[in-house]
C-alpha atoms as a PDB file:
ATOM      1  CA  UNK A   1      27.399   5.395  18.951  1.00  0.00           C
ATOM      2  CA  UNK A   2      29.523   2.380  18.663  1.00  0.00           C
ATOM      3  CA  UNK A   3      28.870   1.126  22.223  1.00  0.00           C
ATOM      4  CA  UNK A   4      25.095   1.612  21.447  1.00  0.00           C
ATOM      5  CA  UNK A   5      25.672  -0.582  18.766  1.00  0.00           C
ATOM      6  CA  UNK A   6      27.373  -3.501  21.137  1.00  0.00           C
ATOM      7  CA  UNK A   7      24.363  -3.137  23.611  1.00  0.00           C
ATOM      8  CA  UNK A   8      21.735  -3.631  20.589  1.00  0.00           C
ATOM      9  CA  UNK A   9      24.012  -6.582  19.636  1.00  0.00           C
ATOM     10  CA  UNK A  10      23.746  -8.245  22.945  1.00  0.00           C
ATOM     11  CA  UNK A  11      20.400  -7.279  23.414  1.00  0.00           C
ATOM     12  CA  UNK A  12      19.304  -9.389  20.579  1.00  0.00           C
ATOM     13  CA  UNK A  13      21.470 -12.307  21.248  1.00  0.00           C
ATOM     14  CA  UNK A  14      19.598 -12.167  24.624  1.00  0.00           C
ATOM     15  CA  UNK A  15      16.184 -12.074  23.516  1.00  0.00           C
ATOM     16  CA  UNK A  16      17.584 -14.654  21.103  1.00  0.00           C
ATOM     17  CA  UNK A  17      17.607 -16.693  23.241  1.00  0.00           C
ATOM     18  CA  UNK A  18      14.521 -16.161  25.199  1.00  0.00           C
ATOM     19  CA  UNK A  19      12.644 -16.816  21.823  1.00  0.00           C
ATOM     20  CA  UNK A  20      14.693 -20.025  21.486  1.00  0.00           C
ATOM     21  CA  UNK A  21      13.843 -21.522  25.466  1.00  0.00           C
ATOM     22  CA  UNK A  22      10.196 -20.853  23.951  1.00  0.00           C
ATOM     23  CA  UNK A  23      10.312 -23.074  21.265  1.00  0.00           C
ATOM     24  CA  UNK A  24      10.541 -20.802  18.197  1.00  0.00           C
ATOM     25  CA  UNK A  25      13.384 -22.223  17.302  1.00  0.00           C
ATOM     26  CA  UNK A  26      13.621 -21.056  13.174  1.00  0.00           C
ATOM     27  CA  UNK A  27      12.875 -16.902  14.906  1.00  0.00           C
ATOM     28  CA  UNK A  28      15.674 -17.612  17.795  1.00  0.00           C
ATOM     29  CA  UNK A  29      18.031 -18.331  14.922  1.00  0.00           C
ATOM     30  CA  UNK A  30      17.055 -15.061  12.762  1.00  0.00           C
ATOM     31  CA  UNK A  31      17.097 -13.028  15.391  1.00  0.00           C
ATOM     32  CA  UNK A  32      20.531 -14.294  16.748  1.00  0.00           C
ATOM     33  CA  UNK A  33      21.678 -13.846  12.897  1.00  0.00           C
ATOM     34  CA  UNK A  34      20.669 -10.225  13.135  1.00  0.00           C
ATOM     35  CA  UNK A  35      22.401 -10.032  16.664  1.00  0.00           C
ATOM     36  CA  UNK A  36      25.385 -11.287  15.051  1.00  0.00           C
ATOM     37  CA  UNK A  37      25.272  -9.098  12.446  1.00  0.00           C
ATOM     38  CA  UNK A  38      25.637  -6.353  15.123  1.00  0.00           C
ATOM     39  CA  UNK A  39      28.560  -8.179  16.740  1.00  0.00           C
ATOM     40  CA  UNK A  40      30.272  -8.240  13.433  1.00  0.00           C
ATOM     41  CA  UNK A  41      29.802  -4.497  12.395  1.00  0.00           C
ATOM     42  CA  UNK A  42      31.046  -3.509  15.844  1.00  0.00           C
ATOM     43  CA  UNK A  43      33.984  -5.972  15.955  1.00  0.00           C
ATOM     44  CA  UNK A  44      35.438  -4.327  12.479  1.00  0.00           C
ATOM     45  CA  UNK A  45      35.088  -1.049  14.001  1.00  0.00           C
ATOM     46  CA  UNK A  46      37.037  -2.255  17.062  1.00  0.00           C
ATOM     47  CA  UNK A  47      39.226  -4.703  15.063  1.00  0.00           C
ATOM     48  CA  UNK A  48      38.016  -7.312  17.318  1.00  0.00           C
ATOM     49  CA  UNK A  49      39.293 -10.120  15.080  1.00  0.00           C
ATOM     50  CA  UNK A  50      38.986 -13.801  17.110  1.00  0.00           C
ATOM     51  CA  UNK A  51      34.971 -12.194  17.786  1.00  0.00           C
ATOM     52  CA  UNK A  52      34.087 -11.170  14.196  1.00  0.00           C
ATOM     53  CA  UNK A  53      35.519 -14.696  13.346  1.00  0.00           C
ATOM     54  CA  UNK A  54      32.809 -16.467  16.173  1.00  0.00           C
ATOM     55  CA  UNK A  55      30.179 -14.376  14.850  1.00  0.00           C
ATOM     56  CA  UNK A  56      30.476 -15.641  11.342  1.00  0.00           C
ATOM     57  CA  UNK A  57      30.659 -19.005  12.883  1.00  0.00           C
ATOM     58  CA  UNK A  58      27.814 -18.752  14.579  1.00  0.00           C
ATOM     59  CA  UNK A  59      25.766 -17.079  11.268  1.00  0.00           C
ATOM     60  CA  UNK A  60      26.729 -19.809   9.331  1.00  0.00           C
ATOM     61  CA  UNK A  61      25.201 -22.503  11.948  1.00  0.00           C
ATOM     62  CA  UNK A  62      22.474 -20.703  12.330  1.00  0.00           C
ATOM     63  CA  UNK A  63      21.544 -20.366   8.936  1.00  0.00           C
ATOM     64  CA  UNK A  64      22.398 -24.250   8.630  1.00  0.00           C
ATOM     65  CA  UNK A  65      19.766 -24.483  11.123  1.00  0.00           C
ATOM     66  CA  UNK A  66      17.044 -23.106   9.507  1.00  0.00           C
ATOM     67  CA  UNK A  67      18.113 -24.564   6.416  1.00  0.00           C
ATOM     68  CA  UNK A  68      16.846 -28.113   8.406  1.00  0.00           C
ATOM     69  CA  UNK A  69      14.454 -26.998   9.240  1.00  0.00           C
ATOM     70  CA  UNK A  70      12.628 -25.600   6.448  1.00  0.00           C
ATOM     71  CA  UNK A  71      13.989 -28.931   4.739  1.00  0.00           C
ATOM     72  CA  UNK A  72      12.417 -30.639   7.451  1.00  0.00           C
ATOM     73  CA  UNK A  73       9.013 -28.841   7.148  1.00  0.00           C
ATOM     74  CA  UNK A  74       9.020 -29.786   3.499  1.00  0.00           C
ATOM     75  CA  UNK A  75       9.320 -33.526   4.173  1.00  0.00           C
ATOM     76  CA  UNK A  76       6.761 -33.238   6.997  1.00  0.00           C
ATOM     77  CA  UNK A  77       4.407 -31.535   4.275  1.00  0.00           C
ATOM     78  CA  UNK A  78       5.000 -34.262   1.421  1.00  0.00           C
ATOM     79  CA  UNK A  79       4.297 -36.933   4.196  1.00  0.00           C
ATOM     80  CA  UNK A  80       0.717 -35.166   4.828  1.00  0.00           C
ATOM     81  CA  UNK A  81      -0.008 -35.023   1.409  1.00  0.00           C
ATOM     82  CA  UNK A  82       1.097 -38.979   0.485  1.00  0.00           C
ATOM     83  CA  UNK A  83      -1.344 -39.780   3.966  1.00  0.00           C
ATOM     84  CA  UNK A  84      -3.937 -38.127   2.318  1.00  0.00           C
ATOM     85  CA  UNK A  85      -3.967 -39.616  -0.920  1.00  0.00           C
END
């Protein structure tokens, strides 16, 4: 069960990807977040250590990520709204 759970993991770090060389950046990120996720669950389980520690890394950049970008959308909204006025 445990190695299904590694290949689910990479799986969605992989289509993670895919999503991001299309352009949906903000989706790339959530699904490499979930992908993580994985990573982490299996790397307790193996007490993969130096791995669980990248994969929290990596969370926490994502989620920095879409944090500028919904901050960025929210500028980009307020600058419509002041152009329309």
């Amino acid at each position: 069960m445990i190695e299904i759970l590694g290949w689910i993991s990479t799986t969605m770090i992989l289509l993670g990807a895919f999503v991001n060389a299309k352009g949906f950046y903000k989706y790339a990120m959530i699904i490499w977040i979930i992908g993580d996720i994985g990573w982490i669950t299996y790397d307790i389980y193996i007490h993969n250590i130096s791995h669980m520690f990248l994969s929290l890394v990596i969370i926490g950049i994502n989620s920095f990520g879409i944090y500028r970008i919904w901050k960025q959308s929210l500028q980009n909204n307020k600058s419509d709204k002041e152009l329309k006025n």
